[in-house]
PDB file of N, CA and C in Angstrom:
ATOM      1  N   UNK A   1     -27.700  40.813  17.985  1.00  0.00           N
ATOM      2  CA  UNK A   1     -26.559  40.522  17.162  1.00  0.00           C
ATOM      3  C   UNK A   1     -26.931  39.395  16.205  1.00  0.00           C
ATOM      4  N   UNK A   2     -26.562  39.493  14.659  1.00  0.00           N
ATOM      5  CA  UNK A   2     -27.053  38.323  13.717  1.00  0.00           C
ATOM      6  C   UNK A   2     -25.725  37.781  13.641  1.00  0.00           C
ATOM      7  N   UNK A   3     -25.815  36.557  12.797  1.00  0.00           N
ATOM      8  CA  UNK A   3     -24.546  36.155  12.825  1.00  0.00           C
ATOM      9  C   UNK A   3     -24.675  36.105  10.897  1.00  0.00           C
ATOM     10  N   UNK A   4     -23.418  36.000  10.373  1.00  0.00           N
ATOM     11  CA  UNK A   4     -23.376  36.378   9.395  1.00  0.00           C
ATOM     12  C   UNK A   4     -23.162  34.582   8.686  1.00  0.00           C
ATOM     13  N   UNK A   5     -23.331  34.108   7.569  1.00  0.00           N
ATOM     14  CA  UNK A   5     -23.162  32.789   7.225  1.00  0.00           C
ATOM     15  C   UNK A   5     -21.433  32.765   7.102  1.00  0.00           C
ATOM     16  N   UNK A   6     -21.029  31.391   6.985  1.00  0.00           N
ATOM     17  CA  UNK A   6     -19.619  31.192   6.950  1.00  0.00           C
ATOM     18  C   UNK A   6     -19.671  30.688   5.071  1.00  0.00           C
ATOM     19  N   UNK A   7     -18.697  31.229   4.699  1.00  0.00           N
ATOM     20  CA  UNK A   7     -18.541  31.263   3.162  1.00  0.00           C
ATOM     21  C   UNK A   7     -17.255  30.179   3.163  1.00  0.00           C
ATOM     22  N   UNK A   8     -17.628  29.227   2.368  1.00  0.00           N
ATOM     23  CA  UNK A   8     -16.308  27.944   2.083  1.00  0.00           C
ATOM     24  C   UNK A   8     -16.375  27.906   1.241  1.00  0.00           C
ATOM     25  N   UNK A   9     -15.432  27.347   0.057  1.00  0.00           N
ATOM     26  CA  UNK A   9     -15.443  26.595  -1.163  1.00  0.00           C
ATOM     27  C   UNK A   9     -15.873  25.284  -1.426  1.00  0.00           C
ATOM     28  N   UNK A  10     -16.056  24.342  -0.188  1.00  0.00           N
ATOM     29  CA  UNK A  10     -16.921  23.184  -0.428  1.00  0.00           C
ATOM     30  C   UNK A  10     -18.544  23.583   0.096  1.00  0.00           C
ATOM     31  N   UNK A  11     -18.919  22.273  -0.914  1.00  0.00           N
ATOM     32  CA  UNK A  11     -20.192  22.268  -0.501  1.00  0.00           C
ATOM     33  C   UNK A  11     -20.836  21.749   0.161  1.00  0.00           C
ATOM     34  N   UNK A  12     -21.821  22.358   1.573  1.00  0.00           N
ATOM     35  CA  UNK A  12     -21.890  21.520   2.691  1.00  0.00           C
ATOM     36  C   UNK A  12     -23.383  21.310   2.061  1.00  0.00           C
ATOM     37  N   UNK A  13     -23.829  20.186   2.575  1.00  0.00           N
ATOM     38  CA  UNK A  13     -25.183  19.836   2.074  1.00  0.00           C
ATOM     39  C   UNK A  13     -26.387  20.605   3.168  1.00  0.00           C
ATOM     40  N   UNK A  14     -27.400  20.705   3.097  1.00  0.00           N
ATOM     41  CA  UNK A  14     -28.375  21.851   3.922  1.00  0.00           C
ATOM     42  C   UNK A  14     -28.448  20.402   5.240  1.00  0.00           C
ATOM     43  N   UNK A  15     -28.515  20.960   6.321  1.00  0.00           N
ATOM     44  CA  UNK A  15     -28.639  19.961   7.523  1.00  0.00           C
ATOM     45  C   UNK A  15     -27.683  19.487   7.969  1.00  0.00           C
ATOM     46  N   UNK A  16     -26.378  19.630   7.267  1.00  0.00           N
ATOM     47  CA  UNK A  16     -24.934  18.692   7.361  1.00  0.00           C
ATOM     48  C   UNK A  16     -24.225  19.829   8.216  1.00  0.00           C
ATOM     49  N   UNK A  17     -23.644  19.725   9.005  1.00  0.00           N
ATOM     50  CA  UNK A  17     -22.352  20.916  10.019  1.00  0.00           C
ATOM     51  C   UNK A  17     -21.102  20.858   9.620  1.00  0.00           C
ATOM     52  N   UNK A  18     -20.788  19.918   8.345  1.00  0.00           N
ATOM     53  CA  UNK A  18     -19.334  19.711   7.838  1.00  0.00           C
ATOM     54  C   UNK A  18     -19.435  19.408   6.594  1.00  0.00           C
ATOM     55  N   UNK A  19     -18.459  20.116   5.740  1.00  0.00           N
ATOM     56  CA  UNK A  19     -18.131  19.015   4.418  1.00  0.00           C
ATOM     57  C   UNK A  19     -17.740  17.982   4.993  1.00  0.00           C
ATOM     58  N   UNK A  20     -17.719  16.510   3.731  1.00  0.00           N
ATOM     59  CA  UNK A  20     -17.551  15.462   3.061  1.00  0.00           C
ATOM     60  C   UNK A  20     -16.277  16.032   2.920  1.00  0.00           C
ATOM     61  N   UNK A  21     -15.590  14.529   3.938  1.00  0.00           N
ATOM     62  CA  UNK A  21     -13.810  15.038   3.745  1.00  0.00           C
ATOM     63  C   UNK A  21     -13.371  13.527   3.319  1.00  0.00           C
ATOM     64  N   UNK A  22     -14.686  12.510   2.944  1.00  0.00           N
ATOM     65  CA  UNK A  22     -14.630  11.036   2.946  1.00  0.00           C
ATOM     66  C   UNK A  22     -14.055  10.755   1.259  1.00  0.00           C
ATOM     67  N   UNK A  23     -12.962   9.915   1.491  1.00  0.00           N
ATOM     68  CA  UNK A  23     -12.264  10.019   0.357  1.00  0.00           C
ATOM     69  C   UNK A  23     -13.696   9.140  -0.860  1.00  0.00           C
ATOM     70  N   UNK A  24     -13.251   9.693  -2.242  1.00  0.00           N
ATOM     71  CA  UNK A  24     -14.386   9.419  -3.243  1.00  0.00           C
ATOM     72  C   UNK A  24     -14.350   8.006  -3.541  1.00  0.00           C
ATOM     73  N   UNK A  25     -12.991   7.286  -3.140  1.00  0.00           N
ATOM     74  CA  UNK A  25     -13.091   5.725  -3.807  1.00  0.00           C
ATOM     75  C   UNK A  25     -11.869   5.049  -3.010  1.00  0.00           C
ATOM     76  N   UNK A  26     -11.562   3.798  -3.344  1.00  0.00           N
ATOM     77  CA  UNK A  26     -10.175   3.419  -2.946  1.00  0.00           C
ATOM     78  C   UNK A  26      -9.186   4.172  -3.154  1.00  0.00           C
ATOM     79  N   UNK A  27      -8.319   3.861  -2.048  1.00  0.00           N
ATOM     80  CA  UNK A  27      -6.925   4.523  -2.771  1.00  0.00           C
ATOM     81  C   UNK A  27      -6.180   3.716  -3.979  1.00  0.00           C
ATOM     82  N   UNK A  28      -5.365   4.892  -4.835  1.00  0.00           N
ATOM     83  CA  UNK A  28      -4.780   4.038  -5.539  1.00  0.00           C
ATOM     84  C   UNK A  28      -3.171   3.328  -5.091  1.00  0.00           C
ATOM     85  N   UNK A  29      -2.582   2.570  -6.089  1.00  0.00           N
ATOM     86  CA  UNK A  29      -1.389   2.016  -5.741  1.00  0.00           C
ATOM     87  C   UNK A  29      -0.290   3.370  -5.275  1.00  0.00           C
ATOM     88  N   UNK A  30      -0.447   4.073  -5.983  1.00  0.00           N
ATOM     89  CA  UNK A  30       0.615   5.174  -5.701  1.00  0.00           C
ATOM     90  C   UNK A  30       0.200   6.067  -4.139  1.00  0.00           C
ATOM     91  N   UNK A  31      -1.246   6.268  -3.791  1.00  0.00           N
ATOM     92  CA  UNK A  31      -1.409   6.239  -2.685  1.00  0.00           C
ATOM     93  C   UNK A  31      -0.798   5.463  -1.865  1.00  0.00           C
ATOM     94  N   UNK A  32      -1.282   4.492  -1.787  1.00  0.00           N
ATOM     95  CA  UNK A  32      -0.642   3.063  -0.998  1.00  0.00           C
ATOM     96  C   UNK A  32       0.967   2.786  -0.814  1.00  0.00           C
ATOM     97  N   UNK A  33       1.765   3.823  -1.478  1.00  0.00           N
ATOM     98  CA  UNK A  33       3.164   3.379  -1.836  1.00  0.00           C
ATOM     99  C   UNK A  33       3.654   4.841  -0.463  1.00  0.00           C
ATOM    100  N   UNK A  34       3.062   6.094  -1.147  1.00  0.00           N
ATOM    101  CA  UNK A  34       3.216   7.234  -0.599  1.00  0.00           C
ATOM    102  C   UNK A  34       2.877   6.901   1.070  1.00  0.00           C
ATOM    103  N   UNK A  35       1.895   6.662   1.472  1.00  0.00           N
ATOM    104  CA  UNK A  35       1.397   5.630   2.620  1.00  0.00           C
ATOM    105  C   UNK A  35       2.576   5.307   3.520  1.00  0.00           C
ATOM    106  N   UNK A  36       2.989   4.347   2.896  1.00  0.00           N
ATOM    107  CA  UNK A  36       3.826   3.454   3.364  1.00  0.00           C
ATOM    108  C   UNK A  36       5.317   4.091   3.842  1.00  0.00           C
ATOM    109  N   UNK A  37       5.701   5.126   2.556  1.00  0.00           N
ATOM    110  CA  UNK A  37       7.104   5.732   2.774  1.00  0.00           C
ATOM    111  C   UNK A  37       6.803   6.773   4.579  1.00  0.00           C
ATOM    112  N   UNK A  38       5.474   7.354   3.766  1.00  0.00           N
ATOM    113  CA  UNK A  38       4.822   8.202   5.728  1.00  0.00           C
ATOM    114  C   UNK A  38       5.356   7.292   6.561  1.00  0.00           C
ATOM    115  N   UNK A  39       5.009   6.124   6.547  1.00  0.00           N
ATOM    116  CA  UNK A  39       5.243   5.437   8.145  1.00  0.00           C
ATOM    117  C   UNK A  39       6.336   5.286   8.250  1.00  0.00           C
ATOM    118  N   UNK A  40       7.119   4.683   7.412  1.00  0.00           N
ATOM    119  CA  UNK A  40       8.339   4.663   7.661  1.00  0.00           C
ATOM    120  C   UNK A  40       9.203   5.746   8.029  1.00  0.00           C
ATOM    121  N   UNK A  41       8.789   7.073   7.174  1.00  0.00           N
ATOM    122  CA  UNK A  41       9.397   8.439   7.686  1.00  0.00           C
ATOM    123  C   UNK A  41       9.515   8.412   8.751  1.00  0.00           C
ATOM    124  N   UNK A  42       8.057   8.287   9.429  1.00  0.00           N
ATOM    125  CA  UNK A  42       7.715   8.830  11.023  1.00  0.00           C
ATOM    126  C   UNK A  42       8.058   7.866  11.718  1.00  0.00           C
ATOM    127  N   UNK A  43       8.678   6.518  11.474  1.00  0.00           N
ATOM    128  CA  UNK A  43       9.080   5.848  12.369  1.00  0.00           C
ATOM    129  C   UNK A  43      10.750   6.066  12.452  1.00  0.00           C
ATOM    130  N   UNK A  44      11.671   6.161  11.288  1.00  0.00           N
ATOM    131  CA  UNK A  44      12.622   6.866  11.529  1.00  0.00           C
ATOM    132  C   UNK A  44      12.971   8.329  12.555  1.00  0.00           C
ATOM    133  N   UNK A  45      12.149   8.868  12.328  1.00  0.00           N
ATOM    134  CA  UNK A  45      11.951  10.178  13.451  1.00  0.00           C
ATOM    135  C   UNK A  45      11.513  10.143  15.021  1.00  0.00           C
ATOM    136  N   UNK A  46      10.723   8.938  14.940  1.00  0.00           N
ATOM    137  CA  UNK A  46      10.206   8.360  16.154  1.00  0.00           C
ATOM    138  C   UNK A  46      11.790   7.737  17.295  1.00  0.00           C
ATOM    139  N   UNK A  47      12.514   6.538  16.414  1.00  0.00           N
ATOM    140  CA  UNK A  47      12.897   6.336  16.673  1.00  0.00           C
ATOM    141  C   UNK A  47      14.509   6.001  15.868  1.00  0.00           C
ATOM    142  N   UNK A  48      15.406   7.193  16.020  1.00  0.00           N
ATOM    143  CA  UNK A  48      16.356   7.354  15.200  1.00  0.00           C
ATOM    144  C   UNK A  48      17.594   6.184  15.194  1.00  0.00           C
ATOM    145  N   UNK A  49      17.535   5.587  16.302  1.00  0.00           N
ATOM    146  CA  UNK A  49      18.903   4.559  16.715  1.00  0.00           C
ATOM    147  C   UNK A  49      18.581   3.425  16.092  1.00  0.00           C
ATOM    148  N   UNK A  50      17.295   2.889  15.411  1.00  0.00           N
ATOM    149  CA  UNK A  50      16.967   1.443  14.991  1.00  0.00           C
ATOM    150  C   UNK A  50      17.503   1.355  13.900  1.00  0.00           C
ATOM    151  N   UNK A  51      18.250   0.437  13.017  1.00  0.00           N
ATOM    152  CA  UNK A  51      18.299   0.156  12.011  1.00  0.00           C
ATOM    153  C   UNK A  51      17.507   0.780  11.283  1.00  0.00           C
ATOM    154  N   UNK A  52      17.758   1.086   9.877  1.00  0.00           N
ATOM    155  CA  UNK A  52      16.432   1.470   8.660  1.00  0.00           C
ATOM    156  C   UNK A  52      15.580  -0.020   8.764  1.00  0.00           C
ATOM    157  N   UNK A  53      16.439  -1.006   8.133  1.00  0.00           N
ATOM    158  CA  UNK A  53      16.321  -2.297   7.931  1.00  0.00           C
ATOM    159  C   UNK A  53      14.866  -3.021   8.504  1.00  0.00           C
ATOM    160  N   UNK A  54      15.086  -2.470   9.913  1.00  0.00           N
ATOM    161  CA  UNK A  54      14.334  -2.999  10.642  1.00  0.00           C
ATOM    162  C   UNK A  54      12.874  -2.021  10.865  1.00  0.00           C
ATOM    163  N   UNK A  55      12.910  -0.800  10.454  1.00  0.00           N
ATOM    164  CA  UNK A  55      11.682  -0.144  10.745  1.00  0.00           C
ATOM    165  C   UNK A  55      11.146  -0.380   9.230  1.00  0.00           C
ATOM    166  N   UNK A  56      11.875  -0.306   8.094  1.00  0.00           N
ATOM    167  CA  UNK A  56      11.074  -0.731   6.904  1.00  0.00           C
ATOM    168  C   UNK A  56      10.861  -2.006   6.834  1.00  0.00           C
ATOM    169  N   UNK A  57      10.819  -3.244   7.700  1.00  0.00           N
ATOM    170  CA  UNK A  57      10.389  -4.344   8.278  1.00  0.00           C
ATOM    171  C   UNK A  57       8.830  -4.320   8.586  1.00  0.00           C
ATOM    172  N   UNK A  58       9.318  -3.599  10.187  1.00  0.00           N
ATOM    173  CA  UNK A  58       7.908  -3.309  10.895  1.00  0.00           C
ATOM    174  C   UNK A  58       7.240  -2.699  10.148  1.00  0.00           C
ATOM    175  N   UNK A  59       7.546  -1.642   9.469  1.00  0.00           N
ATOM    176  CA  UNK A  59       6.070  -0.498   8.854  1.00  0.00           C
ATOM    177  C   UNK A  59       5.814  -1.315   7.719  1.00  0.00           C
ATOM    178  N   UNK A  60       6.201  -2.252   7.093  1.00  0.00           N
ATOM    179  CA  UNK A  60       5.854  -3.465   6.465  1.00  0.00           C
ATOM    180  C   UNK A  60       4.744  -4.163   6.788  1.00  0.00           C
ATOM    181  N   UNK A  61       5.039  -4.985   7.800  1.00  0.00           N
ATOM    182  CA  UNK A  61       4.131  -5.479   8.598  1.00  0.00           C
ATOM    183  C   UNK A  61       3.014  -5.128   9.304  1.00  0.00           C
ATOM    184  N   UNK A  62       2.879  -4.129   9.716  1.00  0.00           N
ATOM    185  CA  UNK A  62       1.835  -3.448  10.213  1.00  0.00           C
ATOM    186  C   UNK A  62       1.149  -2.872   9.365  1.00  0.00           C
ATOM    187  N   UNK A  63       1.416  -2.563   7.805  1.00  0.00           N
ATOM    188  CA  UNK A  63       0.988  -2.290   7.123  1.00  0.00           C
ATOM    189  C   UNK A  63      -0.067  -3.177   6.815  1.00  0.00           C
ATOM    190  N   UNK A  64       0.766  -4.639   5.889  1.00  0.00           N
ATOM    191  CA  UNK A  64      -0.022  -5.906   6.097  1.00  0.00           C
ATOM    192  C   UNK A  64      -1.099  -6.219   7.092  1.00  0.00           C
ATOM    193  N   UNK A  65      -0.931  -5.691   8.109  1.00  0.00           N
ATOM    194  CA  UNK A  65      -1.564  -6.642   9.242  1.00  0.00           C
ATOM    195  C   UNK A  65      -3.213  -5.795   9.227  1.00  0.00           C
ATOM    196  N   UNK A  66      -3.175  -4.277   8.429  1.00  0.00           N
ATOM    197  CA  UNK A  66      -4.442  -3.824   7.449  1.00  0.00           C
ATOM    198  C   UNK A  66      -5.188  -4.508   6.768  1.00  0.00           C
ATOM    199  N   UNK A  67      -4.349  -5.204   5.957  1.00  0.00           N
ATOM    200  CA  UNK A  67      -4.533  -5.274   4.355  1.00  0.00           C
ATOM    201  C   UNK A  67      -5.853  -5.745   3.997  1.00  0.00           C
ATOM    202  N   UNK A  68      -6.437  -6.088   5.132  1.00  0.00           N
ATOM    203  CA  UNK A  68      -8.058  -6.548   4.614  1.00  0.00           C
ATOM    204  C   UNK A  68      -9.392  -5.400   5.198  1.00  0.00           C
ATOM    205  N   UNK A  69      -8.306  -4.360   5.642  1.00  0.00           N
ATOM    206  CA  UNK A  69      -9.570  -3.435   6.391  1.00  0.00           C
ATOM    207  C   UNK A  69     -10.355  -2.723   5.321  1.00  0.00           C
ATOM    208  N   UNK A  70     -11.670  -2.664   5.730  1.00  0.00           N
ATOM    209  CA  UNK A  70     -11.953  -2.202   4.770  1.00  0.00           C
ATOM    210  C   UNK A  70     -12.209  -0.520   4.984  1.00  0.00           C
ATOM    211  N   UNK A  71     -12.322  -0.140   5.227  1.00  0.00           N
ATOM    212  CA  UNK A  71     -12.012   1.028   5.461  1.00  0.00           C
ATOM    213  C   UNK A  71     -10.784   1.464   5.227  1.00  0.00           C
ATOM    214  N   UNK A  72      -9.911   1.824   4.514  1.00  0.00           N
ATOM    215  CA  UNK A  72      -8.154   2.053   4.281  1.00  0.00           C
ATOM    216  C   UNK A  72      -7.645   3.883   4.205  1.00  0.00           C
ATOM    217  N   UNK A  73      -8.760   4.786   4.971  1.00  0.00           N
ATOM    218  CA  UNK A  73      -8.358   5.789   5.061  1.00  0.00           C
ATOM    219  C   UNK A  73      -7.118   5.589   6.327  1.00  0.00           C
ATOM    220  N   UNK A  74      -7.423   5.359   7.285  1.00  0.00           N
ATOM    221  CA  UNK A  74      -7.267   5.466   8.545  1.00  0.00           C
ATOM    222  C   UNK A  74      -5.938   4.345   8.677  1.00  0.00           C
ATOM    223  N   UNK A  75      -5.663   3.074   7.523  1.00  0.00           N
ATOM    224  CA  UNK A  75      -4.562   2.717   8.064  1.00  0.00           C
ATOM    225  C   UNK A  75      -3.226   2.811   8.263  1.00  0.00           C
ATOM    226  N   UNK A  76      -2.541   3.927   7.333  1.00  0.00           N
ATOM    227  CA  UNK A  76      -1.342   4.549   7.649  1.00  0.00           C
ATOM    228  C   UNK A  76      -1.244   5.400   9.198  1.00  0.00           C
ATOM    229  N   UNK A  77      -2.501   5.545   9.974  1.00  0.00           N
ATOM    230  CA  UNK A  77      -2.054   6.102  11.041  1.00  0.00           C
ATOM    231  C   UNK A  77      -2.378   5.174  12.295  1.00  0.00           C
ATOM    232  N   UNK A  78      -3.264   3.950  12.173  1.00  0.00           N
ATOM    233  CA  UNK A  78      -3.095   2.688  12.849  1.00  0.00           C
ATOM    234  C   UNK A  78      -1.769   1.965  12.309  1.00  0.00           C
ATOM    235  N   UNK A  79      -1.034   2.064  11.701  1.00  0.00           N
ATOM    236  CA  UNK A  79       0.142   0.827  11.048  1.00  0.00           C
ATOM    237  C   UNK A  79       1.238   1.177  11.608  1.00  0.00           C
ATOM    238  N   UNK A  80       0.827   3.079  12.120  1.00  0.00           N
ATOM    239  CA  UNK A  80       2.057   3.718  12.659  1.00  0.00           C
ATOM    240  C   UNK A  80       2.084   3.187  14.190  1.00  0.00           C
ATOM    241  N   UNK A  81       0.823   3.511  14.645  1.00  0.00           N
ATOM    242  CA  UNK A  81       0.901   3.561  16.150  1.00  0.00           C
ATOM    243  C   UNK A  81       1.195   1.835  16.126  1.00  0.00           C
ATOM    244  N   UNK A  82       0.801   1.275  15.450  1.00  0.00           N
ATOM    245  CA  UNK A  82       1.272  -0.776  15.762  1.00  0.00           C
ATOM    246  C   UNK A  82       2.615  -0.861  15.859  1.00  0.00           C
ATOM    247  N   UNK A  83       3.004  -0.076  14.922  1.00  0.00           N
ATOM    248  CA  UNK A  83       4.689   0.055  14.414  1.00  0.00           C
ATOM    249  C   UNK A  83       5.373   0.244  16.047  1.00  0.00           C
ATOM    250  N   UNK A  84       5.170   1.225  16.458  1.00  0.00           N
ATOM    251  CA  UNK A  84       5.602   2.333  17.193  1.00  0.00           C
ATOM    252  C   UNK A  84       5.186   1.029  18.820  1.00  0.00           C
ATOM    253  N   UNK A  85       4.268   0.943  18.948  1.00  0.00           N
ATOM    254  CA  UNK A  85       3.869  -0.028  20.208  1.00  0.00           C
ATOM    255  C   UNK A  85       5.561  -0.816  20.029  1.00  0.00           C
ATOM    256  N   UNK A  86       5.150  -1.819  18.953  1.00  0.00           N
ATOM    257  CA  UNK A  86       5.900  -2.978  18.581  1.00  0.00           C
ATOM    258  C   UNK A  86       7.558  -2.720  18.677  1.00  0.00           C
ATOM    259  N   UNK A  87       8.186  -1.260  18.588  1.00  0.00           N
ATOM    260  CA  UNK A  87       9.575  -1.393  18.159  1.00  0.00           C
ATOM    261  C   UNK A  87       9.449  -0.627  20.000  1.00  0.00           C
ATOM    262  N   UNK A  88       8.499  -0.221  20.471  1.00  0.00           N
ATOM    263  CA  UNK A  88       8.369   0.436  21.748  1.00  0.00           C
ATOM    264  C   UNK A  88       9.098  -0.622  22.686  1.00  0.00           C
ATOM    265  N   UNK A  89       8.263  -1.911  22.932  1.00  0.00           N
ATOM    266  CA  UNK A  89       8.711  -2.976  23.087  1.00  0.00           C
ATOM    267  C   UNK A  89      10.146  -3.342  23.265  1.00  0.00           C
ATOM    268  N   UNK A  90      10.484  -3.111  21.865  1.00  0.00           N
ATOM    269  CA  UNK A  90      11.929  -3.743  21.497  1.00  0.00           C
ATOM    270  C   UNK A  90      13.063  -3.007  22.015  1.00  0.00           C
ATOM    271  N   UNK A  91      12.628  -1.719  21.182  1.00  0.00           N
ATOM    272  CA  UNK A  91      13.918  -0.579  21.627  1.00  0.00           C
ATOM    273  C   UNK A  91      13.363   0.268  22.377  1.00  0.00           C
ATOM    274  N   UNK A  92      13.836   0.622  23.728  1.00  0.00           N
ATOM    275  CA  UNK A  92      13.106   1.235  24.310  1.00  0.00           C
ATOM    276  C   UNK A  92      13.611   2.555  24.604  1.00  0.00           C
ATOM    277  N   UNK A  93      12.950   3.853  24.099  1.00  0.00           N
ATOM    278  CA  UNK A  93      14.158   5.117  23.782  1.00  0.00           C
ATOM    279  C   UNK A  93      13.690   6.028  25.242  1.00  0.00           C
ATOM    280  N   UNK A  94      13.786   5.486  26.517  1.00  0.00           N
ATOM    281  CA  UNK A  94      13.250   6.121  27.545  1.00  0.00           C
ATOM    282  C   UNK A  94      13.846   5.491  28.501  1.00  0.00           C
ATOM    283  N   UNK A  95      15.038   6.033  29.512  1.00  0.00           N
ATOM    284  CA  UNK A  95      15.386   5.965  30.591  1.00  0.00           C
ATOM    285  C   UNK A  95      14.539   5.486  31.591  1.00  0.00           C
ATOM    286  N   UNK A  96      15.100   5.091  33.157  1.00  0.00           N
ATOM    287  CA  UNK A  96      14.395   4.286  33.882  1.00  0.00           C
ATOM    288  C   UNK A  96      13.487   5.234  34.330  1.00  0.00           C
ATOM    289  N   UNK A  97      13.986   6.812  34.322  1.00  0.00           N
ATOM    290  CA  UNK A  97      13.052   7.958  35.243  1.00  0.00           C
ATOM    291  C   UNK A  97      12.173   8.371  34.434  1.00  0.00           C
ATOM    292  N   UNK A  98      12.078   8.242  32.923  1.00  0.00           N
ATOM    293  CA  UNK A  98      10.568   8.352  32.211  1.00  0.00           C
ATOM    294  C   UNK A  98      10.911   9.442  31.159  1.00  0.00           C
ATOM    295  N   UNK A  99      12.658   9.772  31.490  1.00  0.00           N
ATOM    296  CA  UNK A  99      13.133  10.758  30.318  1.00  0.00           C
ATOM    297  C   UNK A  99      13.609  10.744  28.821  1.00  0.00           C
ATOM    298  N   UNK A 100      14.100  11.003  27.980  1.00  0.00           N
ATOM    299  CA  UNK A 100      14.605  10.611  27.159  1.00  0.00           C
ATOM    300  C   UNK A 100      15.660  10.366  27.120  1.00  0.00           C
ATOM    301  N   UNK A 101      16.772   8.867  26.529  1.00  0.00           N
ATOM    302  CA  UNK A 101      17.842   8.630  26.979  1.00  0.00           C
ATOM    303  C   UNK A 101      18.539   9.525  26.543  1.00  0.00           C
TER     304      UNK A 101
END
């Protein structure tokens, strides 16, 4: 049995097992804005009973608490899970038996 090649539209380099999914440069500001509204989305959904007030606070802050990484693909989905620890903490949306209240 041969195996037949796999046909993509990117270009994988000869020796490489994956495209280059590594973003080409910084993000821009409008990235960074779009970013930000994500976390906050998903922290509204996460946790529906908190204030807005207060999750566009935290996803604030955790945002910040990036702001020097250098690497900045990856921090809208670390800013979430900080977010999410942090309001975990606070508001806690889980009964004593481990259910949802």
């Amino acid at each position: 049995m041969t195996s037949l090649p796999v046909l993509t539209d990117r270009a994988v380099p000869p020796g490489s097992h994956c495209p280059d999914t590594r973003p080409a440069g910084p993000p821009t500001p409008a990235a960074e804005q779009r970013a930000r509204e994500d976390v906050q989305a998903r922290l509204e959904r996460r946790f529906p009973d908190v204030p807005a007030e207060t999750l566009a606070t935290t996803a604030a802050e955790s945002i910040a608490y990036f702001a020097d990484a250098r690497v900045r693909h990856y921090v809208p989905v670390l800013a979430f899970k900080r977010a999410s620890r942090q309001l975990s903490g606070r508001f806690d949306t889980r009964d004593d038996a481990g259910g949802a209240a």
